[in-house]
N, C-alpha and C. Protein backbone atom coordinates (compact mmCIF):
# COMPACT_ATOMS: atom_id res chain seq x y z
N UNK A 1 113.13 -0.95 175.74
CA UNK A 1 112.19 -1.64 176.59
C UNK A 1 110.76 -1.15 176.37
N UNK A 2 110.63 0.20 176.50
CA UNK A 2 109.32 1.10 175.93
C UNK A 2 108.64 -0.01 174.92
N UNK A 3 109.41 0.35 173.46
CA UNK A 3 109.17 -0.22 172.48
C UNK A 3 108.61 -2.15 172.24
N UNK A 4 109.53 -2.71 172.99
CA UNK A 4 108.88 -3.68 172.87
C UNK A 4 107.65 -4.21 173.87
N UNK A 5 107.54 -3.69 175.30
CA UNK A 5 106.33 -3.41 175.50
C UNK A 5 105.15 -3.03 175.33
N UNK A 6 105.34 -1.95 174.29
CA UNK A 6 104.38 -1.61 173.68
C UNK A 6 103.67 -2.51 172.39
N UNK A 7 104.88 -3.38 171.92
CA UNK A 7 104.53 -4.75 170.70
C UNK A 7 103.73 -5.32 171.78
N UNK A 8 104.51 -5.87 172.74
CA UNK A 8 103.48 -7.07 173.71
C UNK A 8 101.93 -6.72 173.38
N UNK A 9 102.05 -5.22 174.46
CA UNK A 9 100.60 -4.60 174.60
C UNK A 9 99.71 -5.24 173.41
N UNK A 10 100.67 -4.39 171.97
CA UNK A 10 99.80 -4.33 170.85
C UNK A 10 99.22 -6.06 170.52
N UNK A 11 100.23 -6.70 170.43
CA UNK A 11 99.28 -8.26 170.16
C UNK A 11 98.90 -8.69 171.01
N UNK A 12 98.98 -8.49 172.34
CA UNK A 12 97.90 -9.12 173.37
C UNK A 12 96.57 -8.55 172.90
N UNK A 13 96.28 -6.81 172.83
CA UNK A 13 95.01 -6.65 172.36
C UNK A 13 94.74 -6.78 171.21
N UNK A 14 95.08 -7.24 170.02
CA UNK A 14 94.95 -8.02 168.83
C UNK A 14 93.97 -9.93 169.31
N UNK A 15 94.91 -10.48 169.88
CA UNK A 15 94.43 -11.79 170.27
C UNK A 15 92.70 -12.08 169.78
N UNK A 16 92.43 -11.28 171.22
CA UNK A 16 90.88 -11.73 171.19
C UNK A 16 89.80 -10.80 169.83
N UNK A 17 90.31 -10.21 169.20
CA UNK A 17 90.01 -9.81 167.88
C UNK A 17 89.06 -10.30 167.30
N UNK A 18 87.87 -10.53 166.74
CA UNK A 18 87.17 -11.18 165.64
C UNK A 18 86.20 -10.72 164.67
N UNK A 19 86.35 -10.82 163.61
CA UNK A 19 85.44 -10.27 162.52
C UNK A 19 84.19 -9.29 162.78
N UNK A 20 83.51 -10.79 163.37
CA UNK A 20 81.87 -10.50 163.47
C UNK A 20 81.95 -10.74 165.05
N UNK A 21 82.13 -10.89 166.06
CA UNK A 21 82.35 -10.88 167.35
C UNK A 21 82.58 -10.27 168.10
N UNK A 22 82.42 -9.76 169.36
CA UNK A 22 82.96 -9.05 170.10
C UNK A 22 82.68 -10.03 171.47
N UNK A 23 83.90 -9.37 172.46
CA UNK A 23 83.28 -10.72 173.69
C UNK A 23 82.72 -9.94 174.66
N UNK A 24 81.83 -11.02 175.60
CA UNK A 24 80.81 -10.09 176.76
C UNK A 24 81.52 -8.93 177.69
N UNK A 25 82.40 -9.18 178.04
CA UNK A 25 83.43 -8.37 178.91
C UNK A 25 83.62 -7.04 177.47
N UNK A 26 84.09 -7.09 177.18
CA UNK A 26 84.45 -5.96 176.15
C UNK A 26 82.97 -5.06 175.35
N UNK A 27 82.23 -6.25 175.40
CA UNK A 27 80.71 -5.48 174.91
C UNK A 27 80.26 -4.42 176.54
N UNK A 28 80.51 -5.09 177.74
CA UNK A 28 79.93 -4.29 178.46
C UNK A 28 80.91 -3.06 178.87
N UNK A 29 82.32 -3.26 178.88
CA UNK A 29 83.02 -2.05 178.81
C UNK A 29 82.55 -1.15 177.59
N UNK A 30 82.35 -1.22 176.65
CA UNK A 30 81.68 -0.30 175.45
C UNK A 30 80.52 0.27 176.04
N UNK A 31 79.12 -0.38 176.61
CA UNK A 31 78.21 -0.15 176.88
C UNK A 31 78.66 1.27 178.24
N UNK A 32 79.12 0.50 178.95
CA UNK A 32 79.58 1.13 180.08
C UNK A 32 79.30 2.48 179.79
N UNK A 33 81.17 2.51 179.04
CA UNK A 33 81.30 4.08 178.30
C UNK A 33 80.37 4.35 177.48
N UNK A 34 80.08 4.08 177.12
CA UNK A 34 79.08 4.75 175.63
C UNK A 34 78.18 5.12 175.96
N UNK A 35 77.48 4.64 177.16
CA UNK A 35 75.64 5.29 177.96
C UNK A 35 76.55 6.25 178.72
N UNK A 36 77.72 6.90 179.06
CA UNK A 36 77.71 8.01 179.76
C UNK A 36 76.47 9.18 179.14
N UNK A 37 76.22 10.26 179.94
CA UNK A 37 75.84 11.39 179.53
C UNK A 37 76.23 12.28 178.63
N UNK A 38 74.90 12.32 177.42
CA UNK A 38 75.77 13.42 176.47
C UNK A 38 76.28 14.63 176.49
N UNK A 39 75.71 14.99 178.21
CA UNK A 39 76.67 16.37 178.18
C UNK A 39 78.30 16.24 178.59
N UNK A 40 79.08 15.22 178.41
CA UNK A 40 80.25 14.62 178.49
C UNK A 40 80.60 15.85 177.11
N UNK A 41 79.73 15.60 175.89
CA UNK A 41 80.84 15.31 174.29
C UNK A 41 81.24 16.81 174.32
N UNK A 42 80.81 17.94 174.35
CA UNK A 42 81.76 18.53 174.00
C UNK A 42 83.03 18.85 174.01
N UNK A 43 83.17 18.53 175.89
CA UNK A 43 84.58 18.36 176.26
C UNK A 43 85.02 17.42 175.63
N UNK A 44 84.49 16.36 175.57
CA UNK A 44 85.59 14.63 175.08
C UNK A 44 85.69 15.16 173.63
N UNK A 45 84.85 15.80 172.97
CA UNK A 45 84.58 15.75 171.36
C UNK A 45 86.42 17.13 171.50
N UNK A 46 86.71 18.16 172.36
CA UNK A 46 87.46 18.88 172.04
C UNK A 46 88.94 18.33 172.36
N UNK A 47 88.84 17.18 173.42
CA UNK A 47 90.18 16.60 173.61
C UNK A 47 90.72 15.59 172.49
N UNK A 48 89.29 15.12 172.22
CA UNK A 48 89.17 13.90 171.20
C UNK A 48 89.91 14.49 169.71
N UNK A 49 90.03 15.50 169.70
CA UNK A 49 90.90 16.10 168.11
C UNK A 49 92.76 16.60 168.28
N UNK A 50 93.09 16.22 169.25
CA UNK A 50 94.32 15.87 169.99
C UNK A 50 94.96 14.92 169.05
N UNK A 51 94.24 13.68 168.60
CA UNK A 51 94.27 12.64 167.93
C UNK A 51 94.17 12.24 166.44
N UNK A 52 93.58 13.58 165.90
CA UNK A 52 93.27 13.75 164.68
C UNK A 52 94.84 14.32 164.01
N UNK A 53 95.17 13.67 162.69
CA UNK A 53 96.57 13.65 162.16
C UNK A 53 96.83 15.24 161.94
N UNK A 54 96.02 16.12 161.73
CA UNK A 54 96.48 17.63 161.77
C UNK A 54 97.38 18.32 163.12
N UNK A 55 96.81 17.48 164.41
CA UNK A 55 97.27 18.05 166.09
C UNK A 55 99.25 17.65 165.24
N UNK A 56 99.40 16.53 164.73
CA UNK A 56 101.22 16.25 164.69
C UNK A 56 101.39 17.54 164.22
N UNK A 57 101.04 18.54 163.37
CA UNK A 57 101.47 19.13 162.08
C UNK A 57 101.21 20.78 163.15
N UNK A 58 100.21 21.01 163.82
CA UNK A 58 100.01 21.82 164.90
C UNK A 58 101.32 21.61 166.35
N UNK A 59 100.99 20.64 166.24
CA UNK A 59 102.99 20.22 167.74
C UNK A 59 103.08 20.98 167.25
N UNK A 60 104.18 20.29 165.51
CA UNK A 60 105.41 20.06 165.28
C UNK A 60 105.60 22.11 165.37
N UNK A 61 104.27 22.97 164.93
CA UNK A 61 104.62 24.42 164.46
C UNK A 61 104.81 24.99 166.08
N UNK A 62 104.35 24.18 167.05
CA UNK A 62 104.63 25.03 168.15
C UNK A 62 106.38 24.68 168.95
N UNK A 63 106.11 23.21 168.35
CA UNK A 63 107.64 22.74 169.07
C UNK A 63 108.71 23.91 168.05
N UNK A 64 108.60 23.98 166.95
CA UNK A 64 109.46 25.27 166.11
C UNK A 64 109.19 26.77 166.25
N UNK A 65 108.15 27.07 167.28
CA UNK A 65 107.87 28.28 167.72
C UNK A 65 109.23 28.84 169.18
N UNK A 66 109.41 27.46 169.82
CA UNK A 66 110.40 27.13 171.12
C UNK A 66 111.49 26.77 170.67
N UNK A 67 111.53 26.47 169.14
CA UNK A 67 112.98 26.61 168.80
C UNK A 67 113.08 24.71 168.71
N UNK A 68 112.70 24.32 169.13
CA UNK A 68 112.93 22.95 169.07
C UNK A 68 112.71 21.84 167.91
N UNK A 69 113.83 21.99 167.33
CA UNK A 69 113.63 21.27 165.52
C UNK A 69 113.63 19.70 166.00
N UNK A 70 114.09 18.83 166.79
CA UNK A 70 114.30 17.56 166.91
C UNK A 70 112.70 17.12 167.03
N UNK A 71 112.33 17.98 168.46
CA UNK A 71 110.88 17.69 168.63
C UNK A 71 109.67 17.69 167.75
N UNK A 72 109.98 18.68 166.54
CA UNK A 72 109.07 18.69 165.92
C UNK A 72 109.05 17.94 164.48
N UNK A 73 110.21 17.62 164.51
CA UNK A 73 110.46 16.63 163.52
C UNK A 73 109.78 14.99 163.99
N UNK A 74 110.31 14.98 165.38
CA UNK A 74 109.28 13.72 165.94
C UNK A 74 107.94 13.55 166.03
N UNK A 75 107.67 15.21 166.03
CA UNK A 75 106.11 14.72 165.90
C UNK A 75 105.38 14.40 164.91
N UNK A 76 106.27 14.84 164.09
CA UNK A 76 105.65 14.78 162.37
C UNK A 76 106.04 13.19 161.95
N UNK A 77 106.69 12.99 162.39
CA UNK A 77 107.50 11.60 161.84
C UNK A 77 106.34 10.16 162.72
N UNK A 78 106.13 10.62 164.38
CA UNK A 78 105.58 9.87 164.74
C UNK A 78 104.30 9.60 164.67
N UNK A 79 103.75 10.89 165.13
CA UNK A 79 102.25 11.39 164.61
C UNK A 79 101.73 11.26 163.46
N UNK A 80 102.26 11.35 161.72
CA UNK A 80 101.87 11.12 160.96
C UNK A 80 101.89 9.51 160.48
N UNK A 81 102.92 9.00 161.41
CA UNK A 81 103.22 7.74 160.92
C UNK A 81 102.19 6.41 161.35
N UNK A 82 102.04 7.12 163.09
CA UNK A 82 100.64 6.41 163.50
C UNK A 82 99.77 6.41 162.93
N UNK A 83 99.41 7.35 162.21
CA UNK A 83 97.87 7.64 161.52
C UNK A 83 97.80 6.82 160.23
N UNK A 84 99.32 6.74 159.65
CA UNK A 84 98.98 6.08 158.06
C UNK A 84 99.07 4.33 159.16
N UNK A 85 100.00 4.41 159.86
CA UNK A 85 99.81 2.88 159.78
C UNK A 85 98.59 2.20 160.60
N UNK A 86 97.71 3.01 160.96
CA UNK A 86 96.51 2.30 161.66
C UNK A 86 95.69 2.38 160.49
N UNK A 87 95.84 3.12 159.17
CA UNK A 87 94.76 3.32 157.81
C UNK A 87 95.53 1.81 158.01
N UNK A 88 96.63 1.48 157.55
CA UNK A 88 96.90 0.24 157.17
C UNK A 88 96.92 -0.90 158.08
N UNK A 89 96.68 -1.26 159.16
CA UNK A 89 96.41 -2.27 159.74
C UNK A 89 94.61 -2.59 159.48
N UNK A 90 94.13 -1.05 159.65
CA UNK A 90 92.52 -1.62 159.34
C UNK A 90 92.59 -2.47 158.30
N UNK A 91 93.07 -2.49 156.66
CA UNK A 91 92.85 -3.19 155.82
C UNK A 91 92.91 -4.51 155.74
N UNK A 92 93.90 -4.41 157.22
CA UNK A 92 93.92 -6.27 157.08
C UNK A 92 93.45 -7.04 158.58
N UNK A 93 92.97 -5.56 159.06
CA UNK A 93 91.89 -6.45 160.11
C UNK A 93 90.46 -6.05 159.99
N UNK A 94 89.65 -6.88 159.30
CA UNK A 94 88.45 -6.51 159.01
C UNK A 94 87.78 -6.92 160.26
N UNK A 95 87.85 -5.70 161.29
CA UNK A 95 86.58 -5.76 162.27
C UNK A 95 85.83 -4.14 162.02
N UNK A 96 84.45 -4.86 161.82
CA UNK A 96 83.52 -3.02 162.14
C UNK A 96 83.95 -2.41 163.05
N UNK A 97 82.66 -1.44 162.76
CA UNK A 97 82.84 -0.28 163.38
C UNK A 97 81.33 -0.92 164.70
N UNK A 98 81.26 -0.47 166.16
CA UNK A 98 80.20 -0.69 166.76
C UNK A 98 78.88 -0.95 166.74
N UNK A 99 78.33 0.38 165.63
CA UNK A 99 76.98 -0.37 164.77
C UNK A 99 76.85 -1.38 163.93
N UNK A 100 77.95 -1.90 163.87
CA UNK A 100 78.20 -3.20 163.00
C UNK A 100 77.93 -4.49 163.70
N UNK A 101 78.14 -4.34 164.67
CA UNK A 101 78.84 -5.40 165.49
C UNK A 101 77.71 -5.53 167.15
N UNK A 102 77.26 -4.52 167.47
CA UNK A 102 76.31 -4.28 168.96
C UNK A 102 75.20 -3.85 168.61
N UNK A 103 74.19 -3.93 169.24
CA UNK A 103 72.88 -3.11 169.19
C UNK A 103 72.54 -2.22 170.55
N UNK A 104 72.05 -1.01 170.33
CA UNK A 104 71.59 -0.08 171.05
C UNK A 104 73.10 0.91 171.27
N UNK A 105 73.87 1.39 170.50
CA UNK A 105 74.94 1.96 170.22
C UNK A 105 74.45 3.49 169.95
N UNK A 106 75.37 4.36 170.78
CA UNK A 106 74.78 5.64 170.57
C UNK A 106 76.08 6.40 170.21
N UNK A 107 75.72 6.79 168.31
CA UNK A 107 77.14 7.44 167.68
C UNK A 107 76.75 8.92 167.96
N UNK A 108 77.54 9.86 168.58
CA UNK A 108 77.93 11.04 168.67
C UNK A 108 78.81 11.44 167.95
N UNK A 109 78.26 12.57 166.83
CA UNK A 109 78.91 13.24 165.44
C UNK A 109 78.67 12.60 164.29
N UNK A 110 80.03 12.93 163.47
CA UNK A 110 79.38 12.44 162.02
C UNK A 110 79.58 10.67 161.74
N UNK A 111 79.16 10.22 160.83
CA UNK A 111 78.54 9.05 160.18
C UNK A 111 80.16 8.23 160.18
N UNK A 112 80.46 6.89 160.80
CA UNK A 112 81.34 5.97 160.68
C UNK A 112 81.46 5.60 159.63
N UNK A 113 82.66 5.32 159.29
CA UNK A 113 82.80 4.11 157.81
C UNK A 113 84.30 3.69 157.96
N UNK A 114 85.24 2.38 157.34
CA UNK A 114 85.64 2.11 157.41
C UNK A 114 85.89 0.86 158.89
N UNK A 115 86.74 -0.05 158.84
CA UNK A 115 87.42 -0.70 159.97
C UNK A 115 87.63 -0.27 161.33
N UNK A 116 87.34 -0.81 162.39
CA UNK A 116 87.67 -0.02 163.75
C UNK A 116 88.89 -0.53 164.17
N UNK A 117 89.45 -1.37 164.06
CA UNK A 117 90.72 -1.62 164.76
C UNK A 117 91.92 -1.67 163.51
N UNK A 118 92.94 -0.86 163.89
CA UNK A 118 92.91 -0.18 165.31
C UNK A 118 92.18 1.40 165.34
N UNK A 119 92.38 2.07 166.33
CA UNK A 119 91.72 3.69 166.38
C UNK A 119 93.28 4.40 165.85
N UNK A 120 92.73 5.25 164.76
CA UNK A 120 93.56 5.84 164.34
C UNK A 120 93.85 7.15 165.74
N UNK A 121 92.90 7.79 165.98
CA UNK A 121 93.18 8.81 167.21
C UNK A 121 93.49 8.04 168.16
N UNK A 122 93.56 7.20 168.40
CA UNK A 122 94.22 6.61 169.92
C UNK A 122 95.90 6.53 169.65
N UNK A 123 96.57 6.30 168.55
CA UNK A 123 98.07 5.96 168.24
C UNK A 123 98.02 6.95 167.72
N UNK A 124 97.32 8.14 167.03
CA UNK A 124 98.23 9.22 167.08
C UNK A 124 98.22 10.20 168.38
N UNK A 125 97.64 9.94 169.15
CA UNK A 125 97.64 11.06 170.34
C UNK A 125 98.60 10.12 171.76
N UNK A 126 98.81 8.77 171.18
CA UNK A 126 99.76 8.24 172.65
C UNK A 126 101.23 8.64 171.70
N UNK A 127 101.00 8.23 170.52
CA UNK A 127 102.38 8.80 169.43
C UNK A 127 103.09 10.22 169.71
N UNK A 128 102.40 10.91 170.15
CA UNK A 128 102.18 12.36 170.06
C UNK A 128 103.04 12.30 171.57
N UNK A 129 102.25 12.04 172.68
CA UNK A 129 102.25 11.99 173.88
C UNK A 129 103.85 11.12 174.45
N UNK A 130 104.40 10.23 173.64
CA UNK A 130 105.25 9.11 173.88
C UNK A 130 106.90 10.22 173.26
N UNK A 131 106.43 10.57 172.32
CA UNK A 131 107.61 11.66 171.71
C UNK A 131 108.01 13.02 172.77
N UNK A 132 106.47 13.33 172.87
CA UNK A 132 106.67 14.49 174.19
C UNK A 132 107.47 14.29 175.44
N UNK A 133 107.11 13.11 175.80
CA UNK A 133 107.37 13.32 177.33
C UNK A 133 108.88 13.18 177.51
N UNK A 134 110.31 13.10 177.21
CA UNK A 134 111.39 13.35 177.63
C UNK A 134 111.13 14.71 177.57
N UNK A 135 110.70 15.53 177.16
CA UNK A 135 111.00 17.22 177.18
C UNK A 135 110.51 18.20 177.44
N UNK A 136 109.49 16.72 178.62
CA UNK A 136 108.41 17.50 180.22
C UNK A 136 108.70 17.48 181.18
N UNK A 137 108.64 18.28 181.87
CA UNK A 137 108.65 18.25 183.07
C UNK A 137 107.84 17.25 183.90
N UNK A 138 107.79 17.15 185.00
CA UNK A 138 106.77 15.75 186.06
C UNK A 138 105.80 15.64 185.90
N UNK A 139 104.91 16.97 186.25
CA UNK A 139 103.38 17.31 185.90
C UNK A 139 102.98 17.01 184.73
N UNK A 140 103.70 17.94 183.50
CA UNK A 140 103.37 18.12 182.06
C UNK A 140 103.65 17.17 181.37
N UNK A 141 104.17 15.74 182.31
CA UNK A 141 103.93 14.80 181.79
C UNK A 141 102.95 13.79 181.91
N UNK A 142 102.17 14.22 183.04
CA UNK A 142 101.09 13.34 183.68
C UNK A 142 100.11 13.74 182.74
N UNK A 143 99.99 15.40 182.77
CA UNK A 143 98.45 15.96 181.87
C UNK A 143 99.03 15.30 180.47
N UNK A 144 99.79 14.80 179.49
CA UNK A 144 100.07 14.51 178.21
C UNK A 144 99.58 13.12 178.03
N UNK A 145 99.72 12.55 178.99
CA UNK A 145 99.66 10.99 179.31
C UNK A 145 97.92 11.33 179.78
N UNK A 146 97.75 11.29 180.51
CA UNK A 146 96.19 11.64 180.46
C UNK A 146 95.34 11.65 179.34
N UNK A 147 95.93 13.36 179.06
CA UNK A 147 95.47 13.43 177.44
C UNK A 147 94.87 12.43 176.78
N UNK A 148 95.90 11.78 176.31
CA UNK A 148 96.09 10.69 175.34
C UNK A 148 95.27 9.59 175.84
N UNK A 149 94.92 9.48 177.11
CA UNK A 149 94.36 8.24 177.16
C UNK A 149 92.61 8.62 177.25
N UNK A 150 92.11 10.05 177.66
CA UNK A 150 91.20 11.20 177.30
C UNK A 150 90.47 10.87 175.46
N UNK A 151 91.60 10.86 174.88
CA UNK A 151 91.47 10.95 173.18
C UNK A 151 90.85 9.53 173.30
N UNK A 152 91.43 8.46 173.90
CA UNK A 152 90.96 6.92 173.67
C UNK A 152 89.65 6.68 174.61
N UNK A 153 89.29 7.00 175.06
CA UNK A 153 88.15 7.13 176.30
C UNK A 153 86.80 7.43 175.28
N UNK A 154 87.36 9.02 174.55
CA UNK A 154 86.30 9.95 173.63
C UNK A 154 86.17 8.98 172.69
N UNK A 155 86.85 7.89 171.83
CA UNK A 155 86.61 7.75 170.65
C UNK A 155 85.57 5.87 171.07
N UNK A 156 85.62 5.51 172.18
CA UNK A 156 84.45 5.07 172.63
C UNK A 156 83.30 5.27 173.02
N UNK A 157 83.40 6.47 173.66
CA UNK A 157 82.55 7.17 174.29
C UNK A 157 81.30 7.77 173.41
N UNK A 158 81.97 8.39 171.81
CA UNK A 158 81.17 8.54 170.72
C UNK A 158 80.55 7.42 169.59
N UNK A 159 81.09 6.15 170.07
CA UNK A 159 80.84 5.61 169.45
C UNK A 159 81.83 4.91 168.50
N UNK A 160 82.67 5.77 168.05
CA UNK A 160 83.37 5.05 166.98
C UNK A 160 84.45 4.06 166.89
N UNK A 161 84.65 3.36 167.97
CA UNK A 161 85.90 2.30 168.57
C UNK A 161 85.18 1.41 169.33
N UNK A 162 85.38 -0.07 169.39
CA UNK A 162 85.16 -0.63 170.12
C UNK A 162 86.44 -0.82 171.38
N UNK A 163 86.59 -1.10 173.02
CA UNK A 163 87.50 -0.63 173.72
C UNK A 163 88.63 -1.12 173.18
N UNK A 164 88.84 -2.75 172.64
CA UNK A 164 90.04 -3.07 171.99
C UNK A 164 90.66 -2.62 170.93
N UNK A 165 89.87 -1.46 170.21
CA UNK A 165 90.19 -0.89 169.29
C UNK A 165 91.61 0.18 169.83
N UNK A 166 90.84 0.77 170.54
CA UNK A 166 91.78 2.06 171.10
C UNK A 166 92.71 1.31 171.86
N UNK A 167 92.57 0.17 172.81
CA UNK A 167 93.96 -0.14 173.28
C UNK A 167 95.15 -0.89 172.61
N UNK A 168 94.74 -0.69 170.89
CA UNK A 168 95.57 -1.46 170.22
C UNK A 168 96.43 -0.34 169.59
N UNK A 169 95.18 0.68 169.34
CA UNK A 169 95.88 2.10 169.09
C UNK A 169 96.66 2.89 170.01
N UNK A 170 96.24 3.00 170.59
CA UNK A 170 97.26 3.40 172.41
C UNK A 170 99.01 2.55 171.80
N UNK A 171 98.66 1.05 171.78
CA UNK A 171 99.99 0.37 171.84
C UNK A 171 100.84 0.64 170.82
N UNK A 172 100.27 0.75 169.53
CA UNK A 172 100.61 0.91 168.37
C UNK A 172 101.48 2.46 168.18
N UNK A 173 100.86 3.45 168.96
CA UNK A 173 101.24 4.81 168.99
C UNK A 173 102.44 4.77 169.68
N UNK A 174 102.38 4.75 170.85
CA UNK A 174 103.32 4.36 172.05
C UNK A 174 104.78 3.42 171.11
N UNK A 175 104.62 2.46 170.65
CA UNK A 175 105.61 1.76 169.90
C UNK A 175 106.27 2.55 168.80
N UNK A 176 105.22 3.28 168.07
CA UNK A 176 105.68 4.57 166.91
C UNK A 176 106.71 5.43 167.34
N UNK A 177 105.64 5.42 168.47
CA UNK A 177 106.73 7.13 169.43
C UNK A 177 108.20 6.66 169.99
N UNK A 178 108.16 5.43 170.87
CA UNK A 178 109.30 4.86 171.18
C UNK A 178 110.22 4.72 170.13
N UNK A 179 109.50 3.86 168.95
CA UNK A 179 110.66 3.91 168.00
C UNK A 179 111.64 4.56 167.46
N UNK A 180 110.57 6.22 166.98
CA UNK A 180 111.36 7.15 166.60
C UNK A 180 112.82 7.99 167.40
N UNK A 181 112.03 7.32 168.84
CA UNK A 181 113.35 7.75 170.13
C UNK A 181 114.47 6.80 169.87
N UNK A 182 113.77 5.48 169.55
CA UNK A 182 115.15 4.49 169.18
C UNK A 182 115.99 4.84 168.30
N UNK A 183 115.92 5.45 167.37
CA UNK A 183 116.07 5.60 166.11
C UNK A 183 117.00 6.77 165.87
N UNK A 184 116.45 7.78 166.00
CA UNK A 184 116.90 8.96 165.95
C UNK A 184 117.42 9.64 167.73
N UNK A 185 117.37 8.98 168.30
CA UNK A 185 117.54 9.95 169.30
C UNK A 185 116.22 10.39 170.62
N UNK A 186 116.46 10.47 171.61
CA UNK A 186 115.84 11.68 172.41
C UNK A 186 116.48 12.17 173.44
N UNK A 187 115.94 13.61 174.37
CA UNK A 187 117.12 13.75 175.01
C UNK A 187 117.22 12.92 176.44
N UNK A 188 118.23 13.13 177.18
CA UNK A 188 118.40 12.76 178.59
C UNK A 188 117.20 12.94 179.53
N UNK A 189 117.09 11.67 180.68
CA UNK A 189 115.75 12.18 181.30
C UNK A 189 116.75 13.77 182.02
N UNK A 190 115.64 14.51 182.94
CA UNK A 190 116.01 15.52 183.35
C UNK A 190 116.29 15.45 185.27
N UNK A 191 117.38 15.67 185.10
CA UNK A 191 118.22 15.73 186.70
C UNK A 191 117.09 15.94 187.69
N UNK A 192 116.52 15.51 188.93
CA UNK A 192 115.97 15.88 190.28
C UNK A 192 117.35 16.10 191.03
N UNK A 193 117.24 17.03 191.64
CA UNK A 193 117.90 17.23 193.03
C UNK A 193 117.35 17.74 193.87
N UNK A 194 118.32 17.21 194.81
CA UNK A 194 117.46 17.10 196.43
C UNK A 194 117.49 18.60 197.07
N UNK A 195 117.41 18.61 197.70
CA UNK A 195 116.73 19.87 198.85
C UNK A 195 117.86 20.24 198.86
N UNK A 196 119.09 20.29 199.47
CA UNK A 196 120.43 20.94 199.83
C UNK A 196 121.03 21.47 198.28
N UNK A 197 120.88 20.25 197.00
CA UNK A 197 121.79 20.98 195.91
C UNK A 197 120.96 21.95 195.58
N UNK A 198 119.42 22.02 196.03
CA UNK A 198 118.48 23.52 195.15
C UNK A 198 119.01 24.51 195.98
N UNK A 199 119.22 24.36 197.30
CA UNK A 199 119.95 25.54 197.98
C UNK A 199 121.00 25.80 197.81
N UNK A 200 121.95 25.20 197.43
CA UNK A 200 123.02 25.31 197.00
C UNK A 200 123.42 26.33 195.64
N UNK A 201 122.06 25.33 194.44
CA UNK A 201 122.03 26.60 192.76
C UNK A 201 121.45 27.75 193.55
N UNK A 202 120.45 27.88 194.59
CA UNK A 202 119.99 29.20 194.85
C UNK A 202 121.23 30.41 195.07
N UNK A 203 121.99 29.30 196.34
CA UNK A 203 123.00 30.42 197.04
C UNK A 203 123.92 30.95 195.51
N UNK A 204 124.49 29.76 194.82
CA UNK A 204 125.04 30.45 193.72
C UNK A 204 124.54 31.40 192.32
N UNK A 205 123.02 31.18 192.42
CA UNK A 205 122.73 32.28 191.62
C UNK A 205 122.49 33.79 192.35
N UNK A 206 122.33 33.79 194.11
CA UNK A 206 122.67 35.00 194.34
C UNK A 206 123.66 35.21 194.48
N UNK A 207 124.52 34.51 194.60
CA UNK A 207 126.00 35.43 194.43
C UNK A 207 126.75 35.79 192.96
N UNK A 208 125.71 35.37 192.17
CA UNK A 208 126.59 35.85 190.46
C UNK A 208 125.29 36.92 190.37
């Protein structure tokens, strides 16, 4: 279900797509974000590399630091896989990059080139994030999910995505990550119990 929700997502924000175009609603969400304050980037600029195809290859050494070979095999598998296949969707969706396309655009860091849709850091950091979360806990799944949507926020925010860019990348990642769960496996969600069975493991771990 994940998975093909995440297709929906992805060609709904495909649809309104166009070369040389962008539409008023989507130009002023860009604007929006993009005139924030530049004392935003360092933080966004340090979450924003979450997304960059090295963070899969960084997981995968910590998920094998915890012992966990499945996980880190997913991240490598999903994480790297987002990243080549958004190189390859750019090729066959020729939309710029923001200075291409808007005027009065303010790029934070180095010099754009290539296709913006989709954002390669937006599908590898929901990719990243979509593999993780069976083997979080409640919280540590909210901050991952955050994250990831943090990475897609930054890569507007600097300039280098227009918003449909990243929510195609978001979908695209998310579908990567699901897949690889289809595919190979992930584990069980993780048991809640109620108030009486925690008293219950309590009473029995003081009595062993």
């Amino acid at each position: 279900m994940r998975f093909v929700l995440a297709l929906v997502l992805l060609g709904l924000s495909a649809i309104p797509v166009r070369r040389n175009h962008v539409g008023p609603l989507e130009t002023h969400i860009f604007h929006l974000i993009n005139g924030l304050p530049g004392s935003f980037y360092p933080v966004l600029w340090a979450i924003m590399q979450l997304g960059n195809v090295i963070a899969a290859f960084v997981a995968a050494a910590v998920a094998l630091i915890f012992r966990k070979v499945r996980l880190a095999v997913d991240f490598l598998l999903a994480g790297g896989g987002a990243w080549l296949l958004a190189k390859l969707v750019k090729q066959f969706v020729d939309r710029g990059r923001p200075p291409q396309l808007l005027q009065h655009v303010i790029v934070r860091g180095g010099t754009l080139s290539g296709h913006g849709y989709v954002s390669g850091h937006a599908a590898t950091a929901a990719a990243l994030a979509t593999v993780a979360y069976p083997y979080l806990g409640k919280r540590t799944r909210i901050v991952v999910i955050v994250l990831a949507a943090i990475v897609a926020f930054a890569r507007v925010y600097v300039g280098a995505h227009l918003p449909l860019d990243v929510v195609g990348g978001a979908a695209m990642g998310w579908a990567i990550g699901s897949l690889v769960h289809l595919l190979f496996g992930a584990p069980p969600p993780r048991r809640r119990h109620t108030a009486s069975q925690r008293l219950e493991i309590g009473r029995m771990q003081l009595g062993s």
